[in-house]
Protein backbone atom coordinates (compact mmCIF):
# COMPACT_ATOMS: atom_id res chain seq x y z
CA UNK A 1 92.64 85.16 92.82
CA UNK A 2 91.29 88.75 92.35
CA UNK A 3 92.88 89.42 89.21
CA UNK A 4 92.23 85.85 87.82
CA UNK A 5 88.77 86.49 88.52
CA UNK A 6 88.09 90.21 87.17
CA UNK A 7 89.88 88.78 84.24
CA UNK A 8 87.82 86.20 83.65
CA UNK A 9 84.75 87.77 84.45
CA UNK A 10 84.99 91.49 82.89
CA UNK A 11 82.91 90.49 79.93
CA UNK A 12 80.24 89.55 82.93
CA UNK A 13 79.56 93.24 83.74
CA UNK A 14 78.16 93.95 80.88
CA UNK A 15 74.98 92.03 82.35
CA UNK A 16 74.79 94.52 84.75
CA UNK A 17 74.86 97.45 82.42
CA UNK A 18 71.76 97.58 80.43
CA UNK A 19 72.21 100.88 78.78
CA UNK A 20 75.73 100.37 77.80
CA UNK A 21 74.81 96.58 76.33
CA UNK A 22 71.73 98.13 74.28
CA UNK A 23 74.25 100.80 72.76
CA UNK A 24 75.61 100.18 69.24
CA UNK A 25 78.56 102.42 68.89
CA UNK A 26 79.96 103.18 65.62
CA UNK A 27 82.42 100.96 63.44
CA UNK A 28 85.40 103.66 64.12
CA UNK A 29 84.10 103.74 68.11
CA UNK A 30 84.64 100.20 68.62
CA UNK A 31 87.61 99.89 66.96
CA UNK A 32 88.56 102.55 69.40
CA UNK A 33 87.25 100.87 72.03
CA UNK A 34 88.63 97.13 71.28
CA UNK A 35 92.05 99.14 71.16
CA UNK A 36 91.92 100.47 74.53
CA UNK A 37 90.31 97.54 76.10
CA UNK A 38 93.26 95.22 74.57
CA UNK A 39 96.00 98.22 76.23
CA UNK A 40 93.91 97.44 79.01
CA UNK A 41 94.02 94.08 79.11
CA UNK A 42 97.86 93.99 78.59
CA UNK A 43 98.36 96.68 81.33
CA UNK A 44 96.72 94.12 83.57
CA UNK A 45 98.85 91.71 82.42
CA UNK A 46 102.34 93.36 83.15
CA UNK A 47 101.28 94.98 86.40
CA UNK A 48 100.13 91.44 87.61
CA UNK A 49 102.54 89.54 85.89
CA UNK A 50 105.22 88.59 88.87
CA UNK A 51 101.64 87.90 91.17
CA UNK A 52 101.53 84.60 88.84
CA UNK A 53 104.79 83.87 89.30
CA UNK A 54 103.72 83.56 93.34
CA UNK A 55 100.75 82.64 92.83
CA UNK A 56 101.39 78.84 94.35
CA UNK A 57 103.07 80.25 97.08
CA UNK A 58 100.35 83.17 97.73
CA UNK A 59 97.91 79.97 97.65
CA UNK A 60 100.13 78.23 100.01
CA UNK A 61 99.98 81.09 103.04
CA UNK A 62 95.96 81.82 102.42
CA UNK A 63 95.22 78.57 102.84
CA UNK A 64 97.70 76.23 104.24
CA UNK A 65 94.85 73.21 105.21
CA UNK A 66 93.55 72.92 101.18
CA UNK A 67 96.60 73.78 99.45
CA UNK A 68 98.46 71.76 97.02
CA UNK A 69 101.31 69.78 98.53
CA UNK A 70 103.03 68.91 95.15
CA UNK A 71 102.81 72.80 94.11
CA UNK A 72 104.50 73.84 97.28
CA UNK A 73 108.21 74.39 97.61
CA UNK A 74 110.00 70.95 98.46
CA UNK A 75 111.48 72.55 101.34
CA UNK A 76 108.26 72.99 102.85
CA UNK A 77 106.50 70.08 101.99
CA UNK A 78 106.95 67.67 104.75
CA UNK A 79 105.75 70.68 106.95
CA UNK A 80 102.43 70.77 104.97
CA UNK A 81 101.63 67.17 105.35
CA UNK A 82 102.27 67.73 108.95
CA UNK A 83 100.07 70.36 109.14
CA UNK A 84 97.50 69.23 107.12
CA UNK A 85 97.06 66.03 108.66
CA UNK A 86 96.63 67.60 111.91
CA UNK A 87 93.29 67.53 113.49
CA UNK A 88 93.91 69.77 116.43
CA UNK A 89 95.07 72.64 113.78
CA UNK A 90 92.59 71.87 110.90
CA UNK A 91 89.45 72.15 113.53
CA UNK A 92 90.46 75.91 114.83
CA UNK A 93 90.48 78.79 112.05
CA UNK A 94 92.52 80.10 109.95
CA UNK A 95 93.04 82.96 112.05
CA UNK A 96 93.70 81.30 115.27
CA UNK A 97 96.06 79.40 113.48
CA UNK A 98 98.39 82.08 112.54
């Protein structure tokens, strides 16, 4: 959810960076920049890559009350309903849970 969110939301900073967003850099500089920010962007992309493949799963041990039943494994799915349809278990945290 981290890297979903700084990658949705690194345009955002900008906002908080009033010098940089009142600069106009040259036509060579931001074609410079645009390059490394796409290298960037890729980098981000293959170093989180196999974190989307587990993402469900991730999802799944975080938050075991909210989480998807139809996303999660079939193996485990009986389990979830179980445990999601407990009272006892849903009204303690997270924490005391595990």
């Amino acid at each position: 959810e981290s890297c979903s969110f700084f990658q949705v939301n690194w345009r955002a900073t900008l906002t908080h960076m009033q010098t940089l967003n009142k600069v106009t850099p040259s036509t060579d500089r931001l074609s410079r920049y645009s390059s490394m920010l796409g290298a960037l962007h890729g980098e981000f992309s293959r170093r989180f890559e196999d974190l989307r493949t587990i993402e469900d799963e991730m999802h799944m041990i975080s938050s075991p009350f909210t989480c998807s039943v139809d996303n999660a494994p079939s193996d485990v799915q009986l389990e979830l309903i179980d445990l999601q349809s407990d009272a006892v278990l849903k009204s303690g945290s997270l924490l005391d849970f595990y």
